[in-house]
C-alpha atoms as a PDB file:
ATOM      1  CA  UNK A   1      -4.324  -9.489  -9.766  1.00  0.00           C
ATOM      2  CA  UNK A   2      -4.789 -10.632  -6.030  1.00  0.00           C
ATOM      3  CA  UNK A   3      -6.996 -13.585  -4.529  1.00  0.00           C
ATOM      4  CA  UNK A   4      -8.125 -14.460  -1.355  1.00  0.00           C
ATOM      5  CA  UNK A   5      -8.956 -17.930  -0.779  1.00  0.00           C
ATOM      6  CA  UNK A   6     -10.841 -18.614   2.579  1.00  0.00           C
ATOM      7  CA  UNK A   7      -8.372 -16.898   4.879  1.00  0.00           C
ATOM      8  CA  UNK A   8      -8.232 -16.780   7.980  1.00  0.00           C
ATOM      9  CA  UNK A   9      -5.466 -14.990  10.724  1.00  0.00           C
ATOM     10  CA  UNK A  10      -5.590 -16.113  14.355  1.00  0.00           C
ATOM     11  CA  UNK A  11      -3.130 -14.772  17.182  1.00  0.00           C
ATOM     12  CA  UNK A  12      -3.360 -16.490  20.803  1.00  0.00           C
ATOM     13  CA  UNK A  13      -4.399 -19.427  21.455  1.00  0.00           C
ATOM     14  CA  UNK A  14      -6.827 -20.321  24.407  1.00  0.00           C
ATOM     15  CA  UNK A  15      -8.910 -17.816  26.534  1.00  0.00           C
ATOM     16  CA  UNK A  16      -6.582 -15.504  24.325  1.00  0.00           C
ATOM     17  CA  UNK A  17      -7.085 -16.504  20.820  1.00  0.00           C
ATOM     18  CA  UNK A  18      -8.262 -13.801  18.381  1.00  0.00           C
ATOM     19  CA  UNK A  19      -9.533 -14.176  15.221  1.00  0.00           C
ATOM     20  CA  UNK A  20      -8.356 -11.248  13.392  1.00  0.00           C
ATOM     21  CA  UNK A  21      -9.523 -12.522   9.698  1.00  0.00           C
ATOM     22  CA  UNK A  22     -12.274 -15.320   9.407  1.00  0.00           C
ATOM     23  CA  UNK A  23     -12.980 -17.758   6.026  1.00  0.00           C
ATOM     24  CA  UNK A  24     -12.367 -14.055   3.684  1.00  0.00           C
ATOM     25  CA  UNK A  25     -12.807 -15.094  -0.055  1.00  0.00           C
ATOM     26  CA  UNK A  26     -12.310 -11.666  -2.373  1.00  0.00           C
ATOM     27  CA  UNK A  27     -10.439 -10.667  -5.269  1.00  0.00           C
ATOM     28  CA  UNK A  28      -9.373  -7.337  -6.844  1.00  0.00           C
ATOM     29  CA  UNK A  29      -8.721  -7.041 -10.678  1.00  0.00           C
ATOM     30  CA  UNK A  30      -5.492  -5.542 -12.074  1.00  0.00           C
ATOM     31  CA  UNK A  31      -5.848  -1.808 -12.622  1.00  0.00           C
ATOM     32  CA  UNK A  32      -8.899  -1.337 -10.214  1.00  0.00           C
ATOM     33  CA  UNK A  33      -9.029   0.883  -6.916  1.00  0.00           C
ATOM     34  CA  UNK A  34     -10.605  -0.854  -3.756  1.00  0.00           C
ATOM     35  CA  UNK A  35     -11.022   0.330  -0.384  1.00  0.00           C
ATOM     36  CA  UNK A  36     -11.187  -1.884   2.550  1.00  0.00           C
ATOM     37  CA  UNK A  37     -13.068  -0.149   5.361  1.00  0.00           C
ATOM     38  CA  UNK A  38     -14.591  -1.124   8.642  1.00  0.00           C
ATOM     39  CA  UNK A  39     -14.370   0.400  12.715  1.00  0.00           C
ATOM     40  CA  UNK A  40     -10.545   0.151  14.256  1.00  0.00           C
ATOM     41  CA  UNK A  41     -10.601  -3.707  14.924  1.00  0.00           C
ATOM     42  CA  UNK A  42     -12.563  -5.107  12.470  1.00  0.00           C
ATOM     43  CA  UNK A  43      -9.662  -6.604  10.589  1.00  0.00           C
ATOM     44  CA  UNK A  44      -9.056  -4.053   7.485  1.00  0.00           C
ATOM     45  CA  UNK A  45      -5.444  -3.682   7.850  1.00  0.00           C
ATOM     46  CA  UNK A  46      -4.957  -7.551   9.059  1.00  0.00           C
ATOM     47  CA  UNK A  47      -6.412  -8.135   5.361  1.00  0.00           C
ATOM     48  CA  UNK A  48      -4.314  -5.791   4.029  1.00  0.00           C
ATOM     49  CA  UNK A  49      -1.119  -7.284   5.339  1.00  0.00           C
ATOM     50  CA  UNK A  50      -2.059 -10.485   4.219  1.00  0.00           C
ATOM     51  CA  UNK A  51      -2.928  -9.456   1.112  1.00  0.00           C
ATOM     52  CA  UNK A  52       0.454  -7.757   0.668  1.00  0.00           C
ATOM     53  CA  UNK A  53       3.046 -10.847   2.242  1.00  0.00           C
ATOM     54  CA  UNK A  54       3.527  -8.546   4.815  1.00  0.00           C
ATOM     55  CA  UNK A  55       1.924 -11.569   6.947  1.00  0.00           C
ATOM     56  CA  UNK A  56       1.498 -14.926   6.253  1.00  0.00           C
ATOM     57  CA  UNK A  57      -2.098 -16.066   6.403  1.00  0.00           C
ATOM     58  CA  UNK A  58      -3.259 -19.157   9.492  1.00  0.00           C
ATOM     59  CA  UNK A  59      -4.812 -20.723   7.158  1.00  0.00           C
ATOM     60  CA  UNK A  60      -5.877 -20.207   3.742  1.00  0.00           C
ATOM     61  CA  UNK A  61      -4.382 -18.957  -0.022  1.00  0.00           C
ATOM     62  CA  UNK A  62      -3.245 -15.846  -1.224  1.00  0.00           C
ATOM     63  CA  UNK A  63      -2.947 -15.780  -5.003  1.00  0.00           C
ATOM     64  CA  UNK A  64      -0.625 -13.038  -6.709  1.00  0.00           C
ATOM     65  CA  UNK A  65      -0.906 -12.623 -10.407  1.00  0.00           C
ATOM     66  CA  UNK A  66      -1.466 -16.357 -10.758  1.00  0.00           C
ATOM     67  CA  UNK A  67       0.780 -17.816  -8.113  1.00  0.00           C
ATOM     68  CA  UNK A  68      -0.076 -19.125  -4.581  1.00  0.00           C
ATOM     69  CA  UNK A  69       1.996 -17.034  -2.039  1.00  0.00           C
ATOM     70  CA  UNK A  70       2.319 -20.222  -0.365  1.00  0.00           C
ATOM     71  CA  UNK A  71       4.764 -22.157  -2.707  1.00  0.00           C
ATOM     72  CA  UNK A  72       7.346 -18.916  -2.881  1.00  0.00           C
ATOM     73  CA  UNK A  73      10.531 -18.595  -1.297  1.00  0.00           C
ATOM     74  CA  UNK A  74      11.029 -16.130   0.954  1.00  0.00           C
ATOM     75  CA  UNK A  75      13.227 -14.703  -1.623  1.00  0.00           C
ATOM     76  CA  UNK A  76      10.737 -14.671  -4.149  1.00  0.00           C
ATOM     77  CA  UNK A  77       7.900 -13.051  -1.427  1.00  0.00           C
ATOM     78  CA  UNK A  78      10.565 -10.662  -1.017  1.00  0.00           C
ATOM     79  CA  UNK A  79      11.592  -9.644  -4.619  1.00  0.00           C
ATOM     80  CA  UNK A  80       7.981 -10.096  -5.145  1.00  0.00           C
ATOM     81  CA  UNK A  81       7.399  -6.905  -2.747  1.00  0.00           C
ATOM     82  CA  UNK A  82       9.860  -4.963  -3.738  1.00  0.00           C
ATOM     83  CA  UNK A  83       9.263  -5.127  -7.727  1.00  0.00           C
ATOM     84  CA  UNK A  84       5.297  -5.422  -7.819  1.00  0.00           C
ATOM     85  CA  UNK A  85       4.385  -3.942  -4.621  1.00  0.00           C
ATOM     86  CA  UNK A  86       4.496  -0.651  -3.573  1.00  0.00           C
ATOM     87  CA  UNK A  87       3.727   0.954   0.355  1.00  0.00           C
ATOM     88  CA  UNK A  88       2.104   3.999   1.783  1.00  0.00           C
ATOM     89  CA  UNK A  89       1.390   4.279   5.232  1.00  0.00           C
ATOM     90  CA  UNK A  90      -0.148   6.448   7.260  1.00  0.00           C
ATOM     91  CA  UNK A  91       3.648   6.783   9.440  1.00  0.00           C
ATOM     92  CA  UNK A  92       5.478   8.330   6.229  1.00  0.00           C
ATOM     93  CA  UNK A  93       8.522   5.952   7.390  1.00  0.00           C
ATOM     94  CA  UNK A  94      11.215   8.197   5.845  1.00  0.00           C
ATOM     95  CA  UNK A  95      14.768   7.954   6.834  1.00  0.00           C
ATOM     96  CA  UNK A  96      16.048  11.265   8.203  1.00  0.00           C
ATOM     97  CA  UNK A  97      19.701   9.964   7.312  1.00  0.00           C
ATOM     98  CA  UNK A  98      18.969  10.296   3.628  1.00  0.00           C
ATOM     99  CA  UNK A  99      18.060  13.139   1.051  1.00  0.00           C
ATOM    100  CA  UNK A 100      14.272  13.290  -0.020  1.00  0.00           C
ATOM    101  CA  UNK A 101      15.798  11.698  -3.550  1.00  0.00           C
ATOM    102  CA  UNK A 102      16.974   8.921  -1.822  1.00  0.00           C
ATOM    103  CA  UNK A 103      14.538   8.428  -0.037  1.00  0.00           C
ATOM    104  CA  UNK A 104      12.389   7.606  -3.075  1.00  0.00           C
ATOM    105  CA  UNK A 105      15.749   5.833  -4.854  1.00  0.00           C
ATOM    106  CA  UNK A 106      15.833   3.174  -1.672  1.00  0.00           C
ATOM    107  CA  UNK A 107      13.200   0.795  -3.124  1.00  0.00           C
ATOM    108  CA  UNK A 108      15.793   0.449  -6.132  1.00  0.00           C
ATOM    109  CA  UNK A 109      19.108   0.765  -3.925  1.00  0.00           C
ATOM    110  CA  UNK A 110      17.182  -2.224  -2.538  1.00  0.00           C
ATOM    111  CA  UNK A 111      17.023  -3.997  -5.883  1.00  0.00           C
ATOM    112  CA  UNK A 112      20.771  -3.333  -7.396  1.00  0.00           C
ATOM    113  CA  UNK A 113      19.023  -1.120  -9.849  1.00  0.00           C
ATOM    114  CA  UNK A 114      22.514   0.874 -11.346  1.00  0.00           C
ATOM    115  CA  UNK A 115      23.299   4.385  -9.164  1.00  0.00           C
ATOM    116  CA  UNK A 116      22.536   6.225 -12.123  1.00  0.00           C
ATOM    117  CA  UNK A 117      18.999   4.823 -12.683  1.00  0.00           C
ATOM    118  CA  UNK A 118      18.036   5.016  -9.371  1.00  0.00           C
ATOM    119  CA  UNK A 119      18.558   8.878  -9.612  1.00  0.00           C
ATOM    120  CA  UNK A 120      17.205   9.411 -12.697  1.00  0.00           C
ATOM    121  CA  UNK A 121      13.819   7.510 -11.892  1.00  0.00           C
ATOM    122  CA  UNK A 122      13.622   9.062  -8.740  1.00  0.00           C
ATOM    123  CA  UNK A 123      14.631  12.886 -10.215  1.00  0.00           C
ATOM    124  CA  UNK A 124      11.096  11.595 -12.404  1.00  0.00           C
ATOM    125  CA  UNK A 125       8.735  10.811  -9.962  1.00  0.00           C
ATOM    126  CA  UNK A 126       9.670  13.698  -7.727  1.00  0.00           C
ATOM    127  CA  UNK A 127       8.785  15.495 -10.695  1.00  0.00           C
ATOM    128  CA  UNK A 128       5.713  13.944 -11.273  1.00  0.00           C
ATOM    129  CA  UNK A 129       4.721  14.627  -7.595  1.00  0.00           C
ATOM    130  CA  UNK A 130       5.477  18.164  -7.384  1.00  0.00           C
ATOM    131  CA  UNK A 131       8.776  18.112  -4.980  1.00  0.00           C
ATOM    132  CA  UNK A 132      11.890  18.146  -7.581  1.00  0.00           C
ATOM    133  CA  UNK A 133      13.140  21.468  -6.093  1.00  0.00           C
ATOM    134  CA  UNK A 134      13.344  19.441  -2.734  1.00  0.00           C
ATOM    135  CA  UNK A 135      15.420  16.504  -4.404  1.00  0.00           C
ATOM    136  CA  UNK A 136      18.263  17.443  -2.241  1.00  0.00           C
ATOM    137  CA  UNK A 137      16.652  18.337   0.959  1.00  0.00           C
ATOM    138  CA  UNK A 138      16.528  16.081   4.034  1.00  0.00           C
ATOM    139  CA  UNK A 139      13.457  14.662   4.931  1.00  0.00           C
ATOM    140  CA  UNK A 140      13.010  16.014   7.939  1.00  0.00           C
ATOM    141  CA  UNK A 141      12.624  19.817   6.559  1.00  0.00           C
ATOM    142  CA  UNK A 142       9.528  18.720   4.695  1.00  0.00           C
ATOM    143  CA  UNK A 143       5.666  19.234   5.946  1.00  0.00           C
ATOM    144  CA  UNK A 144       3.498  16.431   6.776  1.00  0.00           C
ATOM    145  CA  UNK A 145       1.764  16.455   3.400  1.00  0.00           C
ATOM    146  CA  UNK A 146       5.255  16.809   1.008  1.00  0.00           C
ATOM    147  CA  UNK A 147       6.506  13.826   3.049  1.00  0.00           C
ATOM    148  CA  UNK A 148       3.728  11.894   2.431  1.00  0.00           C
ATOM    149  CA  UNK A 149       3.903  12.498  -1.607  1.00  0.00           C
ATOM    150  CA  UNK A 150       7.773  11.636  -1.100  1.00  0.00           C
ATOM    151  CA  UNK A 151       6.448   8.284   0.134  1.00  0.00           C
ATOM    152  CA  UNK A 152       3.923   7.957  -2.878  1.00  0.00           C
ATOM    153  CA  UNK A 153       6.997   8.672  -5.190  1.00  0.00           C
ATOM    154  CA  UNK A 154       8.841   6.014  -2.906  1.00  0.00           C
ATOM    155  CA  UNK A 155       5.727   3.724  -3.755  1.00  0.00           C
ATOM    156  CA  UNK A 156       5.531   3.915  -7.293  1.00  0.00           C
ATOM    157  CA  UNK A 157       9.520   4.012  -8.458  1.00  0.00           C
ATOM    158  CA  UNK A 158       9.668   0.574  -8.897  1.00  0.00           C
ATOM    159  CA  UNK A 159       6.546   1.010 -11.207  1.00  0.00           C
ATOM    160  CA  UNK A 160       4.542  -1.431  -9.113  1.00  0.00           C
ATOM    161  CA  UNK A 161       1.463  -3.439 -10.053  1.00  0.00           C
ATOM    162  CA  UNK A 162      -0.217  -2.793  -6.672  1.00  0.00           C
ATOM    163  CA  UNK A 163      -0.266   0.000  -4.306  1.00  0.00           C
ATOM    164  CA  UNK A 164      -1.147  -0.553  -0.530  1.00  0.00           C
ATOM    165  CA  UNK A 165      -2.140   2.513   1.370  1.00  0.00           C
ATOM    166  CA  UNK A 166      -2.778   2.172   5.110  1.00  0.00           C
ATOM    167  CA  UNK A 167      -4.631   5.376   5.908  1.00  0.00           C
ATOM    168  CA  UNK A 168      -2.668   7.688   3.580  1.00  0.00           C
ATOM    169  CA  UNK A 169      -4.371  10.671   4.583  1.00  0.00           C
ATOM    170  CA  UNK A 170      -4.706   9.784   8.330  1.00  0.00           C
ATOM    171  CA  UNK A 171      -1.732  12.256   9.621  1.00  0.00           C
ATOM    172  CA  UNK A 172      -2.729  15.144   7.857  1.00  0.00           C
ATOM    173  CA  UNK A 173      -4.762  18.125   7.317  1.00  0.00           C
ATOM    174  CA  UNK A 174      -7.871  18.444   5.315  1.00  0.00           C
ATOM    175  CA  UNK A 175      -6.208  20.569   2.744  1.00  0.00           C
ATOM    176  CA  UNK A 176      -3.107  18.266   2.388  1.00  0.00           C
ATOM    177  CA  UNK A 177      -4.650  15.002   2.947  1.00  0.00           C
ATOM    178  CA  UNK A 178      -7.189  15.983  -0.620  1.00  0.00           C
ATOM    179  CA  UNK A 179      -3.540  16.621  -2.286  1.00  0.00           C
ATOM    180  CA  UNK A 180      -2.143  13.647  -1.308  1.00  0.00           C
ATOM    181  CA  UNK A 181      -5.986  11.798  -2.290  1.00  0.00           C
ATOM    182  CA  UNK A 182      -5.759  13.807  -5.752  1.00  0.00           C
ATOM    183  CA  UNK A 183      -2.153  12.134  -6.650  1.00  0.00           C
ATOM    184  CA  UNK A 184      -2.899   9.132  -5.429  1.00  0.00           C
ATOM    185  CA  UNK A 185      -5.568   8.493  -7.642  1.00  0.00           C
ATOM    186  CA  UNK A 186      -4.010  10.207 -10.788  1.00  0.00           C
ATOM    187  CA  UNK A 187      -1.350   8.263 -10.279  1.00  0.00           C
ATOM    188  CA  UNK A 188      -3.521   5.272  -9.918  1.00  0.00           C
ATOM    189  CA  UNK A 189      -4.809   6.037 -13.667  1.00  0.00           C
ATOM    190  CA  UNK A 190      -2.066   7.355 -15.215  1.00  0.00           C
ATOM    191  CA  UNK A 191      -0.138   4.079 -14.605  1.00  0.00           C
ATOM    192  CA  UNK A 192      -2.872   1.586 -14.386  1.00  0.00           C
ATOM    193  CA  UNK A 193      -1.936   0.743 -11.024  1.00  0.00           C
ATOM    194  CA  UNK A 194      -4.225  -1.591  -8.438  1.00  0.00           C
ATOM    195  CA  UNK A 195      -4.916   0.575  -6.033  1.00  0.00           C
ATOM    196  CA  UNK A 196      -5.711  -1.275  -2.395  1.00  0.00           C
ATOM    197  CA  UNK A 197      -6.605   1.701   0.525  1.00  0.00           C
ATOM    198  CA  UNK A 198      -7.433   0.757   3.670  1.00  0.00           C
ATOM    199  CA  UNK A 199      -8.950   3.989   5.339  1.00  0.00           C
ATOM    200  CA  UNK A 200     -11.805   5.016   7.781  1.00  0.00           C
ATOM    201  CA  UNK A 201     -12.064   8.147   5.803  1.00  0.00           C
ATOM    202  CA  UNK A 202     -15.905   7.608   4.004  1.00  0.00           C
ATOM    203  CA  UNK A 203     -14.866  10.581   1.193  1.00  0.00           C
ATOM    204  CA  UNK A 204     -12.104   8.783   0.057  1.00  0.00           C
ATOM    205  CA  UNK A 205     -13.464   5.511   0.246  1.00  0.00           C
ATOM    206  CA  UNK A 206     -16.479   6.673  -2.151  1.00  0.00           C
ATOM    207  CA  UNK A 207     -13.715   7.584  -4.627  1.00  0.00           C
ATOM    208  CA  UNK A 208     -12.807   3.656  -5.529  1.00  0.00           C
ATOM    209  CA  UNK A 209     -14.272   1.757  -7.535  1.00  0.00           C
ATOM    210  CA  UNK A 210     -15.182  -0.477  -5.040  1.00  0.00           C
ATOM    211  CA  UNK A 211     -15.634  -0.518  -1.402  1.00  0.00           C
ATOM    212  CA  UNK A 212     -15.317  -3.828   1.181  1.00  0.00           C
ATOM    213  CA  UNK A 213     -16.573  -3.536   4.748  1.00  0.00           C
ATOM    214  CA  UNK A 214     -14.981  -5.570   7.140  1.00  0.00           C
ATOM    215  CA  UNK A 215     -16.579  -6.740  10.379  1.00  0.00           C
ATOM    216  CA  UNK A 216     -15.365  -8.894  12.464  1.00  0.00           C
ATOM    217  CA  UNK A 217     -13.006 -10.146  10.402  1.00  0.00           C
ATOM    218  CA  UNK A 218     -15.129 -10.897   8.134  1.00  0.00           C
ATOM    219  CA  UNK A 219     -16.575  -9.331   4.376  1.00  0.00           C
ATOM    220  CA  UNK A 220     -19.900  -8.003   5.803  1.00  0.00           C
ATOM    221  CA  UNK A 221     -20.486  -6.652   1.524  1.00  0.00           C
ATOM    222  CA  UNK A 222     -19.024  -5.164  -0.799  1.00  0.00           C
ATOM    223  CA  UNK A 223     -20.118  -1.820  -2.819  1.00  0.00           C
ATOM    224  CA  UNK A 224     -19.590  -0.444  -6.513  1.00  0.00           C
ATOM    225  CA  UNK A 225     -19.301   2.681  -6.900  1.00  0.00           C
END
């Protein structure tokens, strides 16, 4: 699903140079749940970005179901992100201009997806997250923890082949942070998504599949669960 081909990520140059990402080789099979941990620095959500075409690598390949990021338009990157990718952050990034419906619809506004589709997959996966009685609410009567399952239902409308999450859980309290782990990785199963987390939280790191630890920018190893 997604290759890394000794990359590297370097901002500054000189005295100033930093090395962000360093010679990082991985990849991450379609349908599998990976966490990317390591302290704040380390280069986790650098590798992340990259990994997503968020960034473009300094040197270095990433490969996306079979095609080097490199030779796509920007066009194609950004279709690319918009139909395969999907985004949760630990910032919820909701616009307080638009209902919580669409809110989640905007990934398929985005994509000329017809009005009446967009509604009617968004009306689903409000459903499937819990918050269809809030479908017409704005988004900034919600709690920390229903915004951050509107952005999960944001993530997956487009019925994505990867998820990114930046810290999903970071903003929130222990009780809604283990609702918004428990969708997550239902979600994750129920739709055979590949699910990338980048998190310094060590409980929901042990619930992937697999866990990378970044130092350095660098893969210090790499654990199975």
């Amino acid at each position: 699903m997604l290759e890394a081909h000794d990359l590297s990520k370097t901002y500054g140059s000189g005295p100033a140079r930093f090395d962000a990402l360093q010679g990082v080789d991985l990849a991450i099979r379609s349908a599998e749940s990976v966490a990317i941990v390591g302290k704040s620095g380390s280069g986790k959500s650098t590798l992340m970005h990259v990994l997503a075409l968020l960034d473009s690598p300094s040197a270095g390949r990433v490969v996306v179901e079979g095609r080097d990021a490199s030779t796509l338009s920007a066009r194609d990157v950004g279709t690319l992100r918009n139909k395969r990718f999907g985004f949760v952050f630990q910032q919820f990034f909701l616009s307080p201009d638009l209902s919580v419906l669409d809110n989640v619809a905007l990934p398929l506004a985005i994509a000329g997806v017809p009005v009446a589709e967009q509604r009617s997959r968004a009306a689903d996966m409000l459903r499937a997250v819990g918050l269809e009685d809030k479908a017409r609410n704005a988004s900034t009567a919600l709690s920390g923890g229903q915004k951050q399952r509107v952005a999960i239902a944001r993530a997956l409308v487009s019925r994505p082949a990867v998820v990114f999450a930046d810290e999903p859980t970071g903003n929130l309290d222990s009780r809604s942070g283990a609702l918004v782990e428990e969708l997550l990785f239902d979600m994750q199963r129920e739709y055979g998504i590949t699910l990338v987390i980048v998190t310094h939280d060590d409980d929901l790191a042990a619930r992937c599949e697999r866990r990378i630890v970044v130092h350095d920018g660098r893969i210090l190893y790499e654990v199975a669960a």
